[in-house]
C-alpha atoms as a PDB file:
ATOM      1  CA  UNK A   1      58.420  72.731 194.331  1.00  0.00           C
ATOM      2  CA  UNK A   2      60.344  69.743 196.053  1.00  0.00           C
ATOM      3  CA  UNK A   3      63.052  67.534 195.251  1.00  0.00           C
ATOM      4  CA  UNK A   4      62.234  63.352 195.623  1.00  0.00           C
ATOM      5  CA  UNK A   5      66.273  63.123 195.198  1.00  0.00           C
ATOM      6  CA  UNK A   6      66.744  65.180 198.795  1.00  0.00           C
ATOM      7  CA  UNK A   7      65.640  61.607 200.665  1.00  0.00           C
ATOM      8  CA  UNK A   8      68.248  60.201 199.651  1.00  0.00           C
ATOM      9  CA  UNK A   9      66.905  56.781 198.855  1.00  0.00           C
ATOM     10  CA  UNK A  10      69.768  54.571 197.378  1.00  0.00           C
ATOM     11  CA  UNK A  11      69.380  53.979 193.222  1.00  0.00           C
ATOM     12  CA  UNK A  12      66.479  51.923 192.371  1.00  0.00           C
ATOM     13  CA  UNK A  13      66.679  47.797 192.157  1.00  0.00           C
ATOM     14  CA  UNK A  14      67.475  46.515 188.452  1.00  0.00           C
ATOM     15  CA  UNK A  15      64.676  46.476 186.191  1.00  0.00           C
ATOM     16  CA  UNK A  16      63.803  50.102 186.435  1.00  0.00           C
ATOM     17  CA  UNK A  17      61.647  50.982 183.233  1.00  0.00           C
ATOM     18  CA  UNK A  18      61.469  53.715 181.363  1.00  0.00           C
ATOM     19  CA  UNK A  19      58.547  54.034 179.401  1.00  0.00           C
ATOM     20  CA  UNK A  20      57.070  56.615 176.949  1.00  0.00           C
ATOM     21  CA  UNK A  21      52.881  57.588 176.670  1.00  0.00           C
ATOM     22  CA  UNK A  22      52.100  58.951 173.794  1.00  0.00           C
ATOM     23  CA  UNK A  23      48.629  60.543 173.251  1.00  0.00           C
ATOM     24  CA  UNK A  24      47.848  60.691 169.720  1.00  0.00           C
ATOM     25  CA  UNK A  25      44.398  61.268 168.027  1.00  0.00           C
ATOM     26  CA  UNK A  26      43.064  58.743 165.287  1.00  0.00           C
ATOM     27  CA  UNK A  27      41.249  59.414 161.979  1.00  0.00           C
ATOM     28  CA  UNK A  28      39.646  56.215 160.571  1.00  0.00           C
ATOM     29  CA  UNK A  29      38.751  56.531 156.817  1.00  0.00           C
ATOM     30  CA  UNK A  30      37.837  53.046 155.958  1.00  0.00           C
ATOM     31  CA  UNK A  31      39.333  50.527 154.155  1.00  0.00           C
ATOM     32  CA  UNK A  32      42.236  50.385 156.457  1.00  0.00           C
ATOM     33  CA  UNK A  33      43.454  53.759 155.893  1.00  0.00           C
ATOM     34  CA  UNK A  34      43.965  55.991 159.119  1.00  0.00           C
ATOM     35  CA  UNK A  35      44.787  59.793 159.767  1.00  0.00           C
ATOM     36  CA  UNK A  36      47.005  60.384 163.092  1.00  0.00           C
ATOM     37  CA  UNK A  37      48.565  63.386 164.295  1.00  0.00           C
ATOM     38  CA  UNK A  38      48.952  64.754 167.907  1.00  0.00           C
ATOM     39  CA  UNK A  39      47.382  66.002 170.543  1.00  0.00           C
ATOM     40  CA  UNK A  40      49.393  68.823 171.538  1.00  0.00           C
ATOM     41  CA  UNK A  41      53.105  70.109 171.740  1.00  0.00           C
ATOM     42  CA  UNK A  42      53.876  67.642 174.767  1.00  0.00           C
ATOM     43  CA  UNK A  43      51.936  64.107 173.421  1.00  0.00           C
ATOM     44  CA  UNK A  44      55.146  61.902 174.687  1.00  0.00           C
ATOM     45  CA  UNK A  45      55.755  62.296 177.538  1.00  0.00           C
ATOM     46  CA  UNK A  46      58.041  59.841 180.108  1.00  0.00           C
ATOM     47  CA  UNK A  47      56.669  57.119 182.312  1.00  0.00           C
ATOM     48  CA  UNK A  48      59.326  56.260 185.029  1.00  0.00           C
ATOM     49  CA  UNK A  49      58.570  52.364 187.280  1.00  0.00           C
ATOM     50  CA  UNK A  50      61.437  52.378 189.761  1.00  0.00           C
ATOM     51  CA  UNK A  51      61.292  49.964 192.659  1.00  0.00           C
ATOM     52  CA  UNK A  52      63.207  50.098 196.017  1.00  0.00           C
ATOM     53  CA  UNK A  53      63.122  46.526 197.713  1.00  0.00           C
ATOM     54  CA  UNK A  54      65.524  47.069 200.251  1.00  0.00           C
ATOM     55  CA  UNK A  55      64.982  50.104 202.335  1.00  0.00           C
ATOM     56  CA  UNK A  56      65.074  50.759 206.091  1.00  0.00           C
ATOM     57  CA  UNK A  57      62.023  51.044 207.343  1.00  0.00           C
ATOM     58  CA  UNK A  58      62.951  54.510 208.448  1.00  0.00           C
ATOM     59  CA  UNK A  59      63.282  55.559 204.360  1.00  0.00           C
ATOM     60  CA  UNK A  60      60.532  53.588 203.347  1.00  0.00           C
ATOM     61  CA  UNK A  61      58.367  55.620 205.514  1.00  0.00           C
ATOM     62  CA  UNK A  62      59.822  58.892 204.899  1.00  0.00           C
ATOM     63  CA  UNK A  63      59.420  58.153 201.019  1.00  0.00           C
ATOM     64  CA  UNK A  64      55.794  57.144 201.205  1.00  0.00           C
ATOM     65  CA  UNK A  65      54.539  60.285 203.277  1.00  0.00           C
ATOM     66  CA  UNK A  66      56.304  62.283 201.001  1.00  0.00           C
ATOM     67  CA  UNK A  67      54.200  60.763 197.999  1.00  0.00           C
ATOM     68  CA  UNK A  68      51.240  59.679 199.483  1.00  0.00           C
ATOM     69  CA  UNK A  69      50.012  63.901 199.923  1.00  0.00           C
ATOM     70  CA  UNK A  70      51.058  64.337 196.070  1.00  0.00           C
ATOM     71  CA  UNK A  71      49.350  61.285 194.446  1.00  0.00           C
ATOM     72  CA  UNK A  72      48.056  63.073 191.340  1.00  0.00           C
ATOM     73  CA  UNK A  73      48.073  66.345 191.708  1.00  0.00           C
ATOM     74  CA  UNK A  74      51.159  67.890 193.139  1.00  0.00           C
ATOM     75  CA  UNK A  75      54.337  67.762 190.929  1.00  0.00           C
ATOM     76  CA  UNK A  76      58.049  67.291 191.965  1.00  0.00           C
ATOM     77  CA  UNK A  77      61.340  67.001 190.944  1.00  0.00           C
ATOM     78  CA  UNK A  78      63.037  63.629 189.967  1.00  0.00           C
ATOM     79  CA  UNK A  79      66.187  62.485 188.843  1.00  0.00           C
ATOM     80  CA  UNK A  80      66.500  59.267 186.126  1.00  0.00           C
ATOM     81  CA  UNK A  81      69.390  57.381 187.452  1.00  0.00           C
ATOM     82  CA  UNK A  82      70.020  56.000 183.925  1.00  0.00           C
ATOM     83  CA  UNK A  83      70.751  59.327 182.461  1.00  0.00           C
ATOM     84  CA  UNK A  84      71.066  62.450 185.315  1.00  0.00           C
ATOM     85  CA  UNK A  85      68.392  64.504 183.427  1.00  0.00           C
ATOM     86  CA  UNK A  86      65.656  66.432 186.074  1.00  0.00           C
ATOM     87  CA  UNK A  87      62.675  65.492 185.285  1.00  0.00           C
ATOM     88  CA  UNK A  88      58.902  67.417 186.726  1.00  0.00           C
ATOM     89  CA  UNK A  89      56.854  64.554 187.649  1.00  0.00           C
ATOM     90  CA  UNK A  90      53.826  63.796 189.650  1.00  0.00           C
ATOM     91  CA  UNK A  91      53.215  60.536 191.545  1.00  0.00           C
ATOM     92  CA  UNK A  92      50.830  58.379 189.707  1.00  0.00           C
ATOM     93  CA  UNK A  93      50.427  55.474 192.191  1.00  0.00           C
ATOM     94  CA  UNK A  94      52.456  54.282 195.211  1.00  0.00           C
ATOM     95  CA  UNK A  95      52.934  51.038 197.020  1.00  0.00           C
ATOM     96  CA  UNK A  96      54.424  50.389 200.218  1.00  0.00           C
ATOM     97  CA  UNK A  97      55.320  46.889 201.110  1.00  0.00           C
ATOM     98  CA  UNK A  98      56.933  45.524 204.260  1.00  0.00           C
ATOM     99  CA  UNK A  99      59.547  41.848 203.509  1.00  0.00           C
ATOM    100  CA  UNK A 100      59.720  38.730 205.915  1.00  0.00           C
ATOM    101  CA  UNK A 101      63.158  39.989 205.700  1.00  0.00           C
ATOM    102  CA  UNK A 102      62.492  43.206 207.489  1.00  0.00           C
ATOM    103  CA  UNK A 103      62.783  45.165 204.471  1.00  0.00           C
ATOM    104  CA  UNK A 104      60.921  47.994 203.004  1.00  0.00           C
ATOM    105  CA  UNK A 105      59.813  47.706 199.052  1.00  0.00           C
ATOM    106  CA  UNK A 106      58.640  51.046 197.572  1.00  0.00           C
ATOM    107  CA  UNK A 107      56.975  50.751 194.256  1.00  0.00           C
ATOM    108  CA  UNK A 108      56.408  53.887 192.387  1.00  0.00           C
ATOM    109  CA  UNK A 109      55.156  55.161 188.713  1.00  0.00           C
ATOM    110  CA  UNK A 110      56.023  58.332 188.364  1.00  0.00           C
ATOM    111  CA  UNK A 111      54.785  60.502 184.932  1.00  0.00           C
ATOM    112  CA  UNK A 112      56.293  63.827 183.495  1.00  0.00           C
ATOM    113  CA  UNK A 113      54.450  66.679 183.991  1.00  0.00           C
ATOM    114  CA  UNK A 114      54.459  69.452 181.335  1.00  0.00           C
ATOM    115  CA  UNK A 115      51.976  71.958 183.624  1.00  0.00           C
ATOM    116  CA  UNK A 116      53.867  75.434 183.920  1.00  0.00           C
END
């Protein structure tokens, strides 16, 4: 499996979010009352929104082919910069944007992957 963290891309821009899904299931009984419990041994799971806004266009590029082939499917390893812990994740979307200041701005959600 590969390593996002071997590109070398500086630390994402302030405002990187960390953000947990959980995937619970509902029981509605009426009368307000409702029954949850989860679905599964791995129902939170981590939802990571970094954003690079000032890459070469060299690392921009290098990034975005290296996500672009594992949009949903193909897991990786990740880093959170906030904390050091490794993290399996696969690429949920990816956005590549190009700055009237000649920069590159990578936007990426990445999403923890629990598959063995």
């Amino acid at each position: 499996m590969e390593d996002f963290d071997l590109l070398n891309l500086p630390n994402p821009d302030w405002g990187y979010s960390l953000e947990p899904e959980v995937d619970v299931q509902e029981y509605k009984l009426g009368d307000g009352y409702v029954i949850r419990e989860p679905k599964g041994l791995n129902y939170i799971r981590d939802v990571f929104s970094p954003t690079w806004s000032s890459l070469t266009l060299e690392e921009g590029n290098e990034a975005y082919a290296f996500l672009k082939p594992k949009l949903k499917w193909d897991p990786f390893w990740y880093t959170d910069v906030t904390t050091g812990t490794r993290y399996k994740v696969i690429c949920d979307s990816a956005r590549l944007t190009y700055d009237e200041w000649n920069n590159t701005v990578l936007a990426v959600t990445l999403k923890q992957d629990f598959n063995p």
